[in-house]
N, C-alpha and C. Protein backbone atom coordinates (compact mmCIF):
# COMPACT_ATOMS: atom_id res chain seq x y z
N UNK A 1 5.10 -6.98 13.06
CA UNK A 1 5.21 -7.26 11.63
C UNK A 1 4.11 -6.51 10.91
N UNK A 2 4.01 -6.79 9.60
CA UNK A 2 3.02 -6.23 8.86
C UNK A 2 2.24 -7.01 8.21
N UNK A 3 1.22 -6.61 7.21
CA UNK A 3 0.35 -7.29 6.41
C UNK A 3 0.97 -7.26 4.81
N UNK A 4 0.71 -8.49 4.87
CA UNK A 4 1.04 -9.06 3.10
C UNK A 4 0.22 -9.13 2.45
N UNK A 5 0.57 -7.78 0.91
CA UNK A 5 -0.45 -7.82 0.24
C UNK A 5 0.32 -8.84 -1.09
N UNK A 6 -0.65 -9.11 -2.14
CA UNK A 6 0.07 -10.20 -3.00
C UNK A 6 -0.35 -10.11 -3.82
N UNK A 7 0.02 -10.10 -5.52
CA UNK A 7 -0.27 -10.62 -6.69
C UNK A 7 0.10 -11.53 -7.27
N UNK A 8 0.39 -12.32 -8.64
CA UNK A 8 0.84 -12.79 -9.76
C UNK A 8 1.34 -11.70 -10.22
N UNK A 9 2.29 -11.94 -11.18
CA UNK A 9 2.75 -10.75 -11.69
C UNK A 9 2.24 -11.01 -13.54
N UNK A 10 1.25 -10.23 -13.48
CA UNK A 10 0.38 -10.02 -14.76
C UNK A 10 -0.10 -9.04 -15.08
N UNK A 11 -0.33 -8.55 -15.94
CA UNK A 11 0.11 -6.91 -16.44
C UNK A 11 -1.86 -6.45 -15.73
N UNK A 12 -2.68 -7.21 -15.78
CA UNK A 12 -3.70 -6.79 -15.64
C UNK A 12 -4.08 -6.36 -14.08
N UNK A 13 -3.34 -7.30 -12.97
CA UNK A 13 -3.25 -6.90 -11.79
C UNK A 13 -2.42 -6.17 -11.27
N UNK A 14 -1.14 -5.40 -12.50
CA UNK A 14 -0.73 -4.78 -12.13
C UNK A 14 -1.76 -2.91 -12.22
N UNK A 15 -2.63 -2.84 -12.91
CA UNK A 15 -3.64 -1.84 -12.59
C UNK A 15 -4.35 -1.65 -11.93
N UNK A 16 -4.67 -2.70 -11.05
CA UNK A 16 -6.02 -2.86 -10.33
C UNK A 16 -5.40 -2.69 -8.43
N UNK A 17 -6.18 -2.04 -7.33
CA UNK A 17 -6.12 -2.22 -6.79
C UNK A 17 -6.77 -2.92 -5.63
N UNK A 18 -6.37 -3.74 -5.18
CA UNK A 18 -7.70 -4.56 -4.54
C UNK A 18 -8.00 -4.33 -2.85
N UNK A 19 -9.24 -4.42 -3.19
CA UNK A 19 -10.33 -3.98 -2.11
C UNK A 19 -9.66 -4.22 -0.51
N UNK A 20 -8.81 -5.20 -0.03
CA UNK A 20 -7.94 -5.41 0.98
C UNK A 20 -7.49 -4.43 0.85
N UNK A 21 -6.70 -3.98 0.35
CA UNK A 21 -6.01 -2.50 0.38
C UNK A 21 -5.99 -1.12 0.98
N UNK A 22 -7.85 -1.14 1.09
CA UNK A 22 -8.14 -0.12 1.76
C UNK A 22 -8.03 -0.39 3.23
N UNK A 23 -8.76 -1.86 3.58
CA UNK A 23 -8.43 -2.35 5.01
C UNK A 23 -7.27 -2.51 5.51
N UNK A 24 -6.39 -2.93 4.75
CA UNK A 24 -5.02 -2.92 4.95
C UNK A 24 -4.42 -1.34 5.74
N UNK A 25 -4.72 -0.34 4.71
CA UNK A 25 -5.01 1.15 5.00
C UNK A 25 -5.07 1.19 6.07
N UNK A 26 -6.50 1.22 6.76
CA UNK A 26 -7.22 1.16 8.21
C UNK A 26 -6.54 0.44 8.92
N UNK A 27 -5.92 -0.66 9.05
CA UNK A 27 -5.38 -1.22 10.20
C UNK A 27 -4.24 -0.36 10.97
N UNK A 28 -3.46 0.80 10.09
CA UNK A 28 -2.26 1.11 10.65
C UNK A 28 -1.39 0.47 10.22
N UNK A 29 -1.22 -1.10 10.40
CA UNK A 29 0.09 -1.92 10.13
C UNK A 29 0.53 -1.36 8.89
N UNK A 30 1.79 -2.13 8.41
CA UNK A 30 3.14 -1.51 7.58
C UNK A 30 3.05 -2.45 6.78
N UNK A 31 2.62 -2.28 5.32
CA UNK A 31 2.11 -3.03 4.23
C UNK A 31 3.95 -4.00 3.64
N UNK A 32 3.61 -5.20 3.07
CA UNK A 32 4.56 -5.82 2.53
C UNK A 32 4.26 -6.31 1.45
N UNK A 33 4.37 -5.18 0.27
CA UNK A 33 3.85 -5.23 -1.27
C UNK A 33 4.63 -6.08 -2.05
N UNK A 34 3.42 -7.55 -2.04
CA UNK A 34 4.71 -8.10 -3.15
C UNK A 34 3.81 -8.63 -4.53
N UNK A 35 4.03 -7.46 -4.98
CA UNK A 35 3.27 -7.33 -6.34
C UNK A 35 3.76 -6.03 -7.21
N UNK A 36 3.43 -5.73 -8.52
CA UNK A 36 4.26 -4.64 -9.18
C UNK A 36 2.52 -4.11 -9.28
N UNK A 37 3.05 -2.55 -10.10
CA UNK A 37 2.05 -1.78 -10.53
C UNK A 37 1.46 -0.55 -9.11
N UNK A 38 0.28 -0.39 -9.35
CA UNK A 38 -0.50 0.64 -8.38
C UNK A 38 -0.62 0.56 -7.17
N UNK A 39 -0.24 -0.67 -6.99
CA UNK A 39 -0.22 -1.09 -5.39
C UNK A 39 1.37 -0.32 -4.49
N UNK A 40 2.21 -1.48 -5.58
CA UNK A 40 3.40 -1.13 -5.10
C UNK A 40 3.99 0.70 -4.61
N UNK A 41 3.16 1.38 -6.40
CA UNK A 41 3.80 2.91 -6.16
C UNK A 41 2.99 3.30 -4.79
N UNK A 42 1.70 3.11 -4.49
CA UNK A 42 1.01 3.73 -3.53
C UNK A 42 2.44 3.46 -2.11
N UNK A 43 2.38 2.13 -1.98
CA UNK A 43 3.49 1.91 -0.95
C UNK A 43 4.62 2.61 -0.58
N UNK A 44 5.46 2.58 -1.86
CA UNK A 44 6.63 3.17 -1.84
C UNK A 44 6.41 4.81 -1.61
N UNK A 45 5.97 5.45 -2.54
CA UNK A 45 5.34 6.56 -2.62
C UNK A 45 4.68 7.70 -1.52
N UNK A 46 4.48 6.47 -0.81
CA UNK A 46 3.56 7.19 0.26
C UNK A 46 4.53 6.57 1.95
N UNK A 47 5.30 5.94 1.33
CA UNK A 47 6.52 5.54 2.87
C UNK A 47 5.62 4.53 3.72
N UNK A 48 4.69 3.69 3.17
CA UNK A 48 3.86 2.65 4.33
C UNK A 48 4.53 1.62 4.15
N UNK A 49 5.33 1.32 3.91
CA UNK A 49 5.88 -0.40 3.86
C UNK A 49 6.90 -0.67 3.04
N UNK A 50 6.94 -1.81 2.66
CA UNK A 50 8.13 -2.34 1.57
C UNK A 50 7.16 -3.03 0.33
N UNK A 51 8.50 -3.25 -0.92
CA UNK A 51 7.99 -3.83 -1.88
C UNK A 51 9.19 -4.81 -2.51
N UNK A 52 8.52 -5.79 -2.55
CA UNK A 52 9.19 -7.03 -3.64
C UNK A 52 8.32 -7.08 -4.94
N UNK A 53 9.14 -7.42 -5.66
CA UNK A 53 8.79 -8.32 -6.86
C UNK A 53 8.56 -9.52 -6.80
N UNK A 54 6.97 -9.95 -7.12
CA UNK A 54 6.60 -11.11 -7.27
C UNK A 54 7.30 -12.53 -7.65
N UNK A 55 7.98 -11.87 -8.68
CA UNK A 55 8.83 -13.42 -8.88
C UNK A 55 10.54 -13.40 -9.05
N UNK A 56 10.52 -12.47 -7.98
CA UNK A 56 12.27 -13.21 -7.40
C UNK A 56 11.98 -13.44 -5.89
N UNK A 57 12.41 -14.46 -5.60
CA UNK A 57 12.59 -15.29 -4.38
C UNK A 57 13.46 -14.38 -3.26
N UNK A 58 14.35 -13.86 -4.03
CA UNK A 58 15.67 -13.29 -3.38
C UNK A 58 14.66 -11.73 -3.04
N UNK A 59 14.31 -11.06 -3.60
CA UNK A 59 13.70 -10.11 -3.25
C UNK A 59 12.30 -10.34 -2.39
N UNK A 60 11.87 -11.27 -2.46
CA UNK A 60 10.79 -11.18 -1.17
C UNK A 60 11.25 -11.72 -0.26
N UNK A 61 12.34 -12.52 0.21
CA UNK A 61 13.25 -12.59 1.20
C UNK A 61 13.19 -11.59 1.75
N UNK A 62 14.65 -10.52 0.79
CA UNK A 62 14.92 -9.32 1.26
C UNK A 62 14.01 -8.86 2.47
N UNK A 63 12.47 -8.52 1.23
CA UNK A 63 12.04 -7.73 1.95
C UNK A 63 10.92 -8.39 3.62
N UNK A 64 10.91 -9.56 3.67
CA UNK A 64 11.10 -10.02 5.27
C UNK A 64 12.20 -9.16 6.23
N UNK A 65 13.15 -9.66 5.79
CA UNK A 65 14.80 -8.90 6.20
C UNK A 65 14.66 -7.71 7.05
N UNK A 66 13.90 -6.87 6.30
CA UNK A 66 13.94 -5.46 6.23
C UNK A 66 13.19 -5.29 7.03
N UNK A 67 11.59 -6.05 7.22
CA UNK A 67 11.02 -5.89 8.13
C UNK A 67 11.59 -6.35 9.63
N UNK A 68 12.41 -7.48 9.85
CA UNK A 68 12.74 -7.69 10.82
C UNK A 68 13.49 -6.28 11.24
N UNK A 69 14.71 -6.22 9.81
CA UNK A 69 15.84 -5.26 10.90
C UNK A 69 15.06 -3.40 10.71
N UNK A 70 13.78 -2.86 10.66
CA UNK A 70 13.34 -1.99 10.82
C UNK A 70 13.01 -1.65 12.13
N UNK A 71 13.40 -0.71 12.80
CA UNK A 71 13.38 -0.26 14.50
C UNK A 71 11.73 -0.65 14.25
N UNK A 72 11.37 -0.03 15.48
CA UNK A 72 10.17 0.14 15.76
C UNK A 72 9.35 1.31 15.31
N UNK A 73 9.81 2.48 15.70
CA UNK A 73 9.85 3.96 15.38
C UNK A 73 9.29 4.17 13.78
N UNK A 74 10.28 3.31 13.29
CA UNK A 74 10.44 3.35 12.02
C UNK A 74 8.64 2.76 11.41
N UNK A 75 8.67 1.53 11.69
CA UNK A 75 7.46 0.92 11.44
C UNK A 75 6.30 1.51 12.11
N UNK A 76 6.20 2.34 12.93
CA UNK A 76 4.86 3.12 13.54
C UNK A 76 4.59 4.26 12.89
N UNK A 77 6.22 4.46 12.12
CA UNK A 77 5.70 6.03 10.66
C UNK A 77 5.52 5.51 9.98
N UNK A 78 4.99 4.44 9.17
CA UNK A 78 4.34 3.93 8.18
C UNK A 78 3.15 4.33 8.78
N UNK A 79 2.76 3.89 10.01
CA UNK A 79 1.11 3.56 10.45
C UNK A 79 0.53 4.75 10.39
N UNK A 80 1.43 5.96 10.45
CA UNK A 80 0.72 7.50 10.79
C UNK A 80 0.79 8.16 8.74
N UNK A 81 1.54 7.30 7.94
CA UNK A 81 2.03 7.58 6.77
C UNK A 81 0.69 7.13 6.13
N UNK A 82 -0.11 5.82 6.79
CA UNK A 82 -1.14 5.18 6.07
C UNK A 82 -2.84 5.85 6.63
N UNK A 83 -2.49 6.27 7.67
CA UNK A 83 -3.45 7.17 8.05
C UNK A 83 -3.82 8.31 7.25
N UNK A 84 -2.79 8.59 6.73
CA UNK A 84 -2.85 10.16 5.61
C UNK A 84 -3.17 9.83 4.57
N UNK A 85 -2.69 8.50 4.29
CA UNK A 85 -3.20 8.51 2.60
C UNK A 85 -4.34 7.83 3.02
N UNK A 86 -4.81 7.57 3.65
CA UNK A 86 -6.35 7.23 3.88
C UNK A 86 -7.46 7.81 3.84
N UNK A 87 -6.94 9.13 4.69
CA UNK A 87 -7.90 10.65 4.62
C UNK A 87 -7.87 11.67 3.37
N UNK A 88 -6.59 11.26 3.03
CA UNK A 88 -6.64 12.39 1.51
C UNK A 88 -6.84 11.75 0.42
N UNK A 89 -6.75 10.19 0.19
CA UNK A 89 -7.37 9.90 -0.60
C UNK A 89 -8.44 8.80 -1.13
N UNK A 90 -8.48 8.34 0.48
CA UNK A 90 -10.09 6.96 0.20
C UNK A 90 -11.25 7.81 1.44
N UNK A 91 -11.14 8.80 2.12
CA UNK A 91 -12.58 9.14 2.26
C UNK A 91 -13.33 9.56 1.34
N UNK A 92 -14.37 8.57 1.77
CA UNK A 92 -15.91 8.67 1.52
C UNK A 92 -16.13 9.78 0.88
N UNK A 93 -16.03 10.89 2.07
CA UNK A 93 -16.76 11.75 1.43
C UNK A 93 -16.15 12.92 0.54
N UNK A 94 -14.91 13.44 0.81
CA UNK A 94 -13.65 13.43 -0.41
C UNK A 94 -14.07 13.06 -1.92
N UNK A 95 -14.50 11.68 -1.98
CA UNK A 95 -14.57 11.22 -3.18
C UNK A 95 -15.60 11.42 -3.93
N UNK A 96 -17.29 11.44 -3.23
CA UNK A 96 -18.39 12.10 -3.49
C UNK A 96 -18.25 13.64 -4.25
N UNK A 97 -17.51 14.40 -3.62
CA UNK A 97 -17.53 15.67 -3.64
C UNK A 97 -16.41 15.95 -4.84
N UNK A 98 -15.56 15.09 -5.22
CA UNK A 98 -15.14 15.19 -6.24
C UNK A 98 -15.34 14.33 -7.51
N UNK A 99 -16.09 13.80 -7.10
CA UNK A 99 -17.00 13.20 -8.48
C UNK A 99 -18.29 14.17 -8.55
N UNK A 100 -18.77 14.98 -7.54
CA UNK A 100 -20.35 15.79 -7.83
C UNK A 100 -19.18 16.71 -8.56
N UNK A 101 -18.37 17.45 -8.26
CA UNK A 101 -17.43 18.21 -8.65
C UNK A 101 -17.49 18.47 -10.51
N UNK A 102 -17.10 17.24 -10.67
CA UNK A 102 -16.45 16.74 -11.93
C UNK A 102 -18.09 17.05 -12.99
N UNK A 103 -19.12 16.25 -12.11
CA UNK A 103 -20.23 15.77 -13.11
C UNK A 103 -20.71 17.29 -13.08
N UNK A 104 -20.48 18.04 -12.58
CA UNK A 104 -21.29 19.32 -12.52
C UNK A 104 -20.68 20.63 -12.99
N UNK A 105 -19.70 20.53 -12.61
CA UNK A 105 -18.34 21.43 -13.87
C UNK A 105 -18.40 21.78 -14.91
């Protein structure tokens, strides 16, 4: 299975991404976004997991569902999908170098 990330559905957490996220990242496992906004596109976007909407019942069902009937195969290319967006866009040092970048430009 995977890790469940979660919001309320409120316009302010739909901007924010939270700090689990990155660990979530690191684990490999196959994220189960059930929240809208920056979280969700990273998910979808980047092929690591599934996404529901916070407040239909029927859609975070679903997306259990999906995780069950997903091969295996399937769910281990998320894990190599979350590895990439990990390196291209939450290293450390990546991010240094494009903020010295920016301030020095």
């Amino acid at each position: 299975m995977g890790l469940i990330i979660s919001l309320i559905d409120e316009p302010i957490f739909s901007l924010t991404i939270p700090a689990k996220f990155q660990a979530y990242l690191a684990s490999g496992k196959p994220i189960y976004c059930v929240m809208n906004g920056e979280v969700a596109d990273l998910v979808i976007n980047n092929k690591i997991g599934f996404v529901a909407h916070p407040n239909n019942i029927d859609d975070i069902k679903a997306g259990f569902e999906k995780f069950l009937d997903t091969p295996k195969h399937e769910l281990q290319a998320f894990g190599g999908n979350m590895k990439s967006l990990l390196a291209n866009e939450y290293d450390r040092n990546k991010i240094i170098q494009q903020m010295t970048e920016e301030i020095f430009v």
